[in-house]
PDB file of N, CA and C in Angstrom:
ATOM      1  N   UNK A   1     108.903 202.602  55.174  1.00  0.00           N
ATOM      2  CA  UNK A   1     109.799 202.587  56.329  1.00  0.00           C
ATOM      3  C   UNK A   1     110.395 203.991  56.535  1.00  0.00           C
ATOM      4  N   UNK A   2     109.897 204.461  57.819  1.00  0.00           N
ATOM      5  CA  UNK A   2     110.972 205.724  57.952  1.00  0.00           C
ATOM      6  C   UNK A   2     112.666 205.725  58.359  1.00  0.00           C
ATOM      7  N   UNK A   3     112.802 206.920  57.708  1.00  0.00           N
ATOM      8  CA  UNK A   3     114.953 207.268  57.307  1.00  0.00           C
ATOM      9  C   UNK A   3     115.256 206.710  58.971  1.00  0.00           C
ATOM     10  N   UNK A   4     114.224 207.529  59.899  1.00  0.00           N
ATOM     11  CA  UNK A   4     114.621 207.512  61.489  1.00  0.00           C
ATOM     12  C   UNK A   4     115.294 206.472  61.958  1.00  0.00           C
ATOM     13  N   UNK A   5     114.117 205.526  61.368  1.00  0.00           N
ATOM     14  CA  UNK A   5     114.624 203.676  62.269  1.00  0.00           C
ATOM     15  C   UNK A   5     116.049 203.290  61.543  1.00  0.00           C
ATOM     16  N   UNK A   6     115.629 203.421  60.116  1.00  0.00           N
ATOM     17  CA  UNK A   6     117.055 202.973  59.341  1.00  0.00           C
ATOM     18  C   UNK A   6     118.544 203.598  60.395  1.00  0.00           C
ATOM     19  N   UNK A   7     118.172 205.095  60.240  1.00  0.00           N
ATOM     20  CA  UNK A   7     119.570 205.637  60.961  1.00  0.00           C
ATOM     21  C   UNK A   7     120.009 205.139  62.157  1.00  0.00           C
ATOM     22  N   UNK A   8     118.693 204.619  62.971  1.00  0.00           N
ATOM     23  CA  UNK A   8     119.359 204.493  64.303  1.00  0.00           C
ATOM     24  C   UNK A   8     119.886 203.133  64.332  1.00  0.00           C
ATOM     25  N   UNK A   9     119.159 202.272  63.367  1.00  0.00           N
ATOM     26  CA  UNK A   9     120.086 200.780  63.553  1.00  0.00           C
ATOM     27  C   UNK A   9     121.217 201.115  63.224  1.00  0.00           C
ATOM     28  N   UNK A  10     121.025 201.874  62.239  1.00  0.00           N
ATOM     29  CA  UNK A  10     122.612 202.227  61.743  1.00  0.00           C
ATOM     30  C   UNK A  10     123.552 202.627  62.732  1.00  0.00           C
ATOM     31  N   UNK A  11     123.401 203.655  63.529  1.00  0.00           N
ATOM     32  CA  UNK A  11     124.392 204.082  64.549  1.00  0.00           C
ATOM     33  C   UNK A  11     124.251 203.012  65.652  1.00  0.00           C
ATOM     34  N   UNK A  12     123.151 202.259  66.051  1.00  0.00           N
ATOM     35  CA  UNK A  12     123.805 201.085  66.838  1.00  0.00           C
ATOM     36  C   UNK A  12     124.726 200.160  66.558  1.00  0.00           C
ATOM     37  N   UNK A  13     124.298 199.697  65.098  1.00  0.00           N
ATOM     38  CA  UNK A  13     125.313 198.928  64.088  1.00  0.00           C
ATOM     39  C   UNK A  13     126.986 199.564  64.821  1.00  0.00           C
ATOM     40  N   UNK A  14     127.526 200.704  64.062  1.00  0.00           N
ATOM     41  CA  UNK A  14     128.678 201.299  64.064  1.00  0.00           C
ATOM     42  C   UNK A  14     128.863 201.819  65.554  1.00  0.00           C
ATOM     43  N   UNK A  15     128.040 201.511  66.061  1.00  0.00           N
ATOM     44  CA  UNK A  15     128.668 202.065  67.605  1.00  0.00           C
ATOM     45  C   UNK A  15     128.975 200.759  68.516  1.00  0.00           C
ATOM     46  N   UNK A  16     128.463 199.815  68.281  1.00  0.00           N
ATOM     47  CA  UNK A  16     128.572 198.525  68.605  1.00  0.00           C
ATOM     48  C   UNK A  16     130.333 197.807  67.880  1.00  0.00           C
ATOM     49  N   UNK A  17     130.370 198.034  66.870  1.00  0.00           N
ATOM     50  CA  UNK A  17     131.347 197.655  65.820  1.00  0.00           C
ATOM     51  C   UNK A  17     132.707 198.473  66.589  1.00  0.00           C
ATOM     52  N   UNK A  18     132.330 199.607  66.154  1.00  0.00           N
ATOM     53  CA  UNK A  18     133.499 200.136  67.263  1.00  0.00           C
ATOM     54  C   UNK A  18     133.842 199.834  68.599  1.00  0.00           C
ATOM     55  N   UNK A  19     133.035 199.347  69.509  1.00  0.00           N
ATOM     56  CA  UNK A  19     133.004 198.789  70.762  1.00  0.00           C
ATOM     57  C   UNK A  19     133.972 197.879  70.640  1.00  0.00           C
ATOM     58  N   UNK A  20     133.193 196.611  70.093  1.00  0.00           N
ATOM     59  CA  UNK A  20     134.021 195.578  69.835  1.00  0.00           C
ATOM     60  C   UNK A  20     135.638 195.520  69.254  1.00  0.00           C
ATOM     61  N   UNK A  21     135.084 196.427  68.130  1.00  0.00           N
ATOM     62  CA  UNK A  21     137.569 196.844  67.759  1.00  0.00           C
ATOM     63  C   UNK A  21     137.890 197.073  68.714  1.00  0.00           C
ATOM     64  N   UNK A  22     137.764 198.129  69.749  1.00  0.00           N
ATOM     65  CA  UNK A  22     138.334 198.430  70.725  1.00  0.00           C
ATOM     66  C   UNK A  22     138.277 197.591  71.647  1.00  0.00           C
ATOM     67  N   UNK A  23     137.417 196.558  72.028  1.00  0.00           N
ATOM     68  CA  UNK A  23     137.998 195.543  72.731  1.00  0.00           C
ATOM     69  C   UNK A  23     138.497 194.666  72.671  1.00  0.00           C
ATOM     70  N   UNK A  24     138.428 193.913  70.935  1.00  0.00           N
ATOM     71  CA  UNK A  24     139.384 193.816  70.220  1.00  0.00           C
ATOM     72  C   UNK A  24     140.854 193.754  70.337  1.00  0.00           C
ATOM     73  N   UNK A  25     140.984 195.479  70.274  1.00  0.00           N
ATOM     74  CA  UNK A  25     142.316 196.212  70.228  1.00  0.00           C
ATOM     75  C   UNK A  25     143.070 195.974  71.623  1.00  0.00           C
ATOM     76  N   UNK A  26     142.152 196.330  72.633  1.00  0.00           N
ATOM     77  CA  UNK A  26     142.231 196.517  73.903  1.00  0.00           C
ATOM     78  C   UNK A  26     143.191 194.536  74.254  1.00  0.00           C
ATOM     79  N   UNK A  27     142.669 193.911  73.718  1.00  0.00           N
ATOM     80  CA  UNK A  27     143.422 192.177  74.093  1.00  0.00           C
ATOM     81  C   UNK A  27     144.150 192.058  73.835  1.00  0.00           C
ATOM     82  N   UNK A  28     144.372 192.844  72.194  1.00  0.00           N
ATOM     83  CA  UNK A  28     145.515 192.397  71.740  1.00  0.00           C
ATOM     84  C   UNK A  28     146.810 193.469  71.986  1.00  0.00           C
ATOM     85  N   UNK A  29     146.753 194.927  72.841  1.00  0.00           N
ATOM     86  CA  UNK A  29     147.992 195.294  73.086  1.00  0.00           C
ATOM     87  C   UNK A  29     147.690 194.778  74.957  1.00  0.00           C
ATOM     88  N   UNK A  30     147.257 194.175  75.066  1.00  0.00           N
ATOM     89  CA  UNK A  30     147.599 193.274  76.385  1.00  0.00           C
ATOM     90  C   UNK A  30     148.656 192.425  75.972  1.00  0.00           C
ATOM     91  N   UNK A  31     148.693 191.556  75.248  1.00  0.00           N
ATOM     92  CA  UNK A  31     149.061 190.434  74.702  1.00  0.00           C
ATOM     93  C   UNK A  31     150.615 190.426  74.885  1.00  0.00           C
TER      94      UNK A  31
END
């Protein structure tokens, strides 16, 4: 398996993850 594919799930992983906290975040100082 190449490093390439690993990394990029990876940064979809954590870029996705962060998305979500922040929308997350984003409801709850609505609240």
């Amino acid at each position: 398996m190449r490093r390439g594919i690993i990394s990029e799930i990876l940064r979809d992983f954590i870029f996705q993850t962060l998305l979500i906290g922040l929308l997350l975040w984003a409801l709850g100082a609505a609240r």
